[in-house]
Protein backbone atom coordinates (compact mmCIF):
# COMPACT_ATOMS: atom_id res chain seq x y z
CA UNK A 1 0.00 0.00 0.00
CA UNK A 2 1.30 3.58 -0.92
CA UNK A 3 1.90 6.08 1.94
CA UNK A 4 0.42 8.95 -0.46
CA UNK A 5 -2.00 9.67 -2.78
CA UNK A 6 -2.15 11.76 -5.59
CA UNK A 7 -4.86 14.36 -7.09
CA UNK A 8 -6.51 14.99 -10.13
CA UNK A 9 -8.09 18.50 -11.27
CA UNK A 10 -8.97 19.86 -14.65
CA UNK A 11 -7.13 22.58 -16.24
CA UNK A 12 -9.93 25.15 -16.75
CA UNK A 13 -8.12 28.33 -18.58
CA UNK A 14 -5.73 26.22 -20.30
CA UNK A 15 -5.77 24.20 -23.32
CA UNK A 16 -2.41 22.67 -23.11
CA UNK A 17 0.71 22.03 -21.10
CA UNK A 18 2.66 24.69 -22.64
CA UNK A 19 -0.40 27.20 -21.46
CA UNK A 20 -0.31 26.48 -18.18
CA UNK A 21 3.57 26.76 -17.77
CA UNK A 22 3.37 30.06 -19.65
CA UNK A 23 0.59 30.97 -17.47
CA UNK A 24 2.27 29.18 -13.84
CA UNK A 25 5.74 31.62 -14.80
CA UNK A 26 3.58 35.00 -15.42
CA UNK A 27 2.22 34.04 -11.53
CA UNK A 28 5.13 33.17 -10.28
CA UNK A 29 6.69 36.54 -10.96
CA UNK A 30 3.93 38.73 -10.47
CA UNK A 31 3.75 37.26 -7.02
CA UNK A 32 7.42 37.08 -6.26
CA UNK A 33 6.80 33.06 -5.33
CA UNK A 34 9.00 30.51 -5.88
CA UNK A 35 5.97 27.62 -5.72
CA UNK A 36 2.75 27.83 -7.99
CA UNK A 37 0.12 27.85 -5.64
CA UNK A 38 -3.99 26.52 -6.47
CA UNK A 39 -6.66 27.54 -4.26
CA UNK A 40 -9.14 25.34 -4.39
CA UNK A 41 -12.98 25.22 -2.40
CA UNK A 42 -12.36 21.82 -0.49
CA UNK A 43 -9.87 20.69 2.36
CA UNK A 44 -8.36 17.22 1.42
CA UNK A 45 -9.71 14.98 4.48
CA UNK A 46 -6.42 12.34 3.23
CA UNK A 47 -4.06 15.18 3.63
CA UNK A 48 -1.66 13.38 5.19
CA UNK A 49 -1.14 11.00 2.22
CA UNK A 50 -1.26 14.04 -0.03
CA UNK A 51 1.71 16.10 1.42
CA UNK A 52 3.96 13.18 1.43
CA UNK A 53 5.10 13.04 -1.79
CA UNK A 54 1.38 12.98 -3.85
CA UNK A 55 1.23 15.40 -6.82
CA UNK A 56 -1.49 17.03 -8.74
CA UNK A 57 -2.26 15.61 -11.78
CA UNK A 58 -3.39 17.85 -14.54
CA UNK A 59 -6.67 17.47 -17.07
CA UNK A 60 -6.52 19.32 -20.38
CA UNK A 61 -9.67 18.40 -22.57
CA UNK A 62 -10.42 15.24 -20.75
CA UNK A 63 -6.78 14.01 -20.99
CA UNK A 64 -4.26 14.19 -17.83
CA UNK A 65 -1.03 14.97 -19.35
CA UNK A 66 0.73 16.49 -16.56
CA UNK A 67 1.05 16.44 -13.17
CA UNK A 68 3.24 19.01 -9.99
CA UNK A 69 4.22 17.62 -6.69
CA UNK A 70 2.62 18.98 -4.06
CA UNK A 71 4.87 20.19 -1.38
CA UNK A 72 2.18 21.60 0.79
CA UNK A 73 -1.31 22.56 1.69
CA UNK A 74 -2.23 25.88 3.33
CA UNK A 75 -5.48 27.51 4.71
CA UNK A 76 -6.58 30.94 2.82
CA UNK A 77 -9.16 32.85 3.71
CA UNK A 78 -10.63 34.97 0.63
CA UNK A 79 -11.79 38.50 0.50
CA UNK A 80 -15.50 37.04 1.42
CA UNK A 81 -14.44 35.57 4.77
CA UNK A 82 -14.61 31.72 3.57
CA UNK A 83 -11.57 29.26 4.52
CA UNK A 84 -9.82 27.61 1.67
CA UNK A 85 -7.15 25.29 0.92
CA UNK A 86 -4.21 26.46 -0.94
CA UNK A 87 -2.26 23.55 -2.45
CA UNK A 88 1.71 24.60 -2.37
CA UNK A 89 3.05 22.95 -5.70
CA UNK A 90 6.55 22.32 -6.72
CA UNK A 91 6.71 24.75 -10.26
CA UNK A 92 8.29 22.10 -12.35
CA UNK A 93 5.79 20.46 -14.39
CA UNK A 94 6.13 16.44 -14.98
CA UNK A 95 4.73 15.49 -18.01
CA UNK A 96 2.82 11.99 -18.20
CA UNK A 97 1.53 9.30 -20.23
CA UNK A 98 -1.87 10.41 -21.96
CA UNK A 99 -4.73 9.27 -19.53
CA UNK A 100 -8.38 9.81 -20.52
CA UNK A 101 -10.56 11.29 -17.75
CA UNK A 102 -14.26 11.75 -17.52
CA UNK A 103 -15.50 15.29 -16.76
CA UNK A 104 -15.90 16.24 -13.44
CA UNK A 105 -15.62 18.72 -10.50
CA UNK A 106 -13.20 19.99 -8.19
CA UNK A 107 -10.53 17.24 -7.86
CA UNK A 108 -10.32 14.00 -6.57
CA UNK A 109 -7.90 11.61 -5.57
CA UNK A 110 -5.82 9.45 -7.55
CA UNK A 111 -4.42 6.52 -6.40
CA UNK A 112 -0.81 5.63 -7.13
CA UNK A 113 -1.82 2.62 -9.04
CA UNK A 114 -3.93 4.55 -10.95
CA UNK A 115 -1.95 7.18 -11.59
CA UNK A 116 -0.39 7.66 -15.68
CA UNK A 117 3.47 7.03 -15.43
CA UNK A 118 6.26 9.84 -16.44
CA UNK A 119 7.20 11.04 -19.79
CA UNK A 120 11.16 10.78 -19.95
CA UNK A 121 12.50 14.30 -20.33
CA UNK A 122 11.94 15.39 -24.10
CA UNK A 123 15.14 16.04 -25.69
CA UNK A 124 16.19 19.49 -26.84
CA UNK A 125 14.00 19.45 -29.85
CA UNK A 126 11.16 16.65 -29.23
CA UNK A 127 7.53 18.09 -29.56
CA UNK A 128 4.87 16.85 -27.27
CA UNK A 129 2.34 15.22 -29.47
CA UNK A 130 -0.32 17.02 -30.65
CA UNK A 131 -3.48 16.93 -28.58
CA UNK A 132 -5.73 14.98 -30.43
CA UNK A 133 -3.30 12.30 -31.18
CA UNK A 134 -2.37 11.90 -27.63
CA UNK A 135 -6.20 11.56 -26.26
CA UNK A 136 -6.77 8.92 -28.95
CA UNK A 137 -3.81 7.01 -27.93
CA UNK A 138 -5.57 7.07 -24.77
CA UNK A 139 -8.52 6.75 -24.99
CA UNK A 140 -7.67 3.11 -27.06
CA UNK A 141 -4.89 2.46 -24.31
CA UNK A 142 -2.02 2.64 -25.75
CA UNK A 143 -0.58 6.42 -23.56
């Protein structure tokens, strides 16, 4: 049995991998931080297992294809009084297998077993696939 577990969360605002690093840098400076930081509604209740060594996995168009390790999770309170969870990410993005996901909301966990394996590093001039190929690799299995 794993001693973590990983989480899954769609991508809203981003179409692709390349977005969302372009996008993760932009906050990153603007903010001065040295983590990329998502605030999300709900409080893990396994946050334990999350914070040691579980990473987010990312959805783009119903296909995880990336995923940040989460380093830690932090209570934020926004401007209308409510508590929220702020989950501390690593900034380097991992990219993954293709996985197909259904739609859904929030995030959920992921177990280990479950989760899509690592990409080796792309060499200096290796494209990531193009969307649509990658999510019909996946969704006939072969990431």
């Amino acid at each position: 049995m794993a001693d973590h577990i990983n989480l899954v969360k769609l991508c809203v605002g981003c179409d692709s991998v390349e977005e969302l690093i372009a996008w993760r840098d932009e906050n990153r400076r603007r903010l001065g931080e040295n983590v990329d930081i998502h605030v999300t509604r709900m409080w893990p209740k396994r946050a334990d297992e999350v914070v040691n060594g579980g990473s987010l996995y990312w959805v783009f168009k119903g296909v995880i294809l990336a995923r940040q390790r989460i380093i830690g999770l932090e209570e934020r309170v926004g401007t209308d009084g409510i508590s929220r969870c702020a989950i501390r990410m690593d900034p380097t993005l991992v990219r993954t297998e293709a996985a197909s996901r259904r739609p859904f909301q929030g995030w959920r966990y992921l177990p280990v077993a479950e989760s899509p394996r690592d990409l080796p590093q792309a060499r200096p001039r290796e494209d990531a696939l193009p969307h649509d190929l990658a999510r019909a690799l996946a969704d006939i299995g072969l990431r």
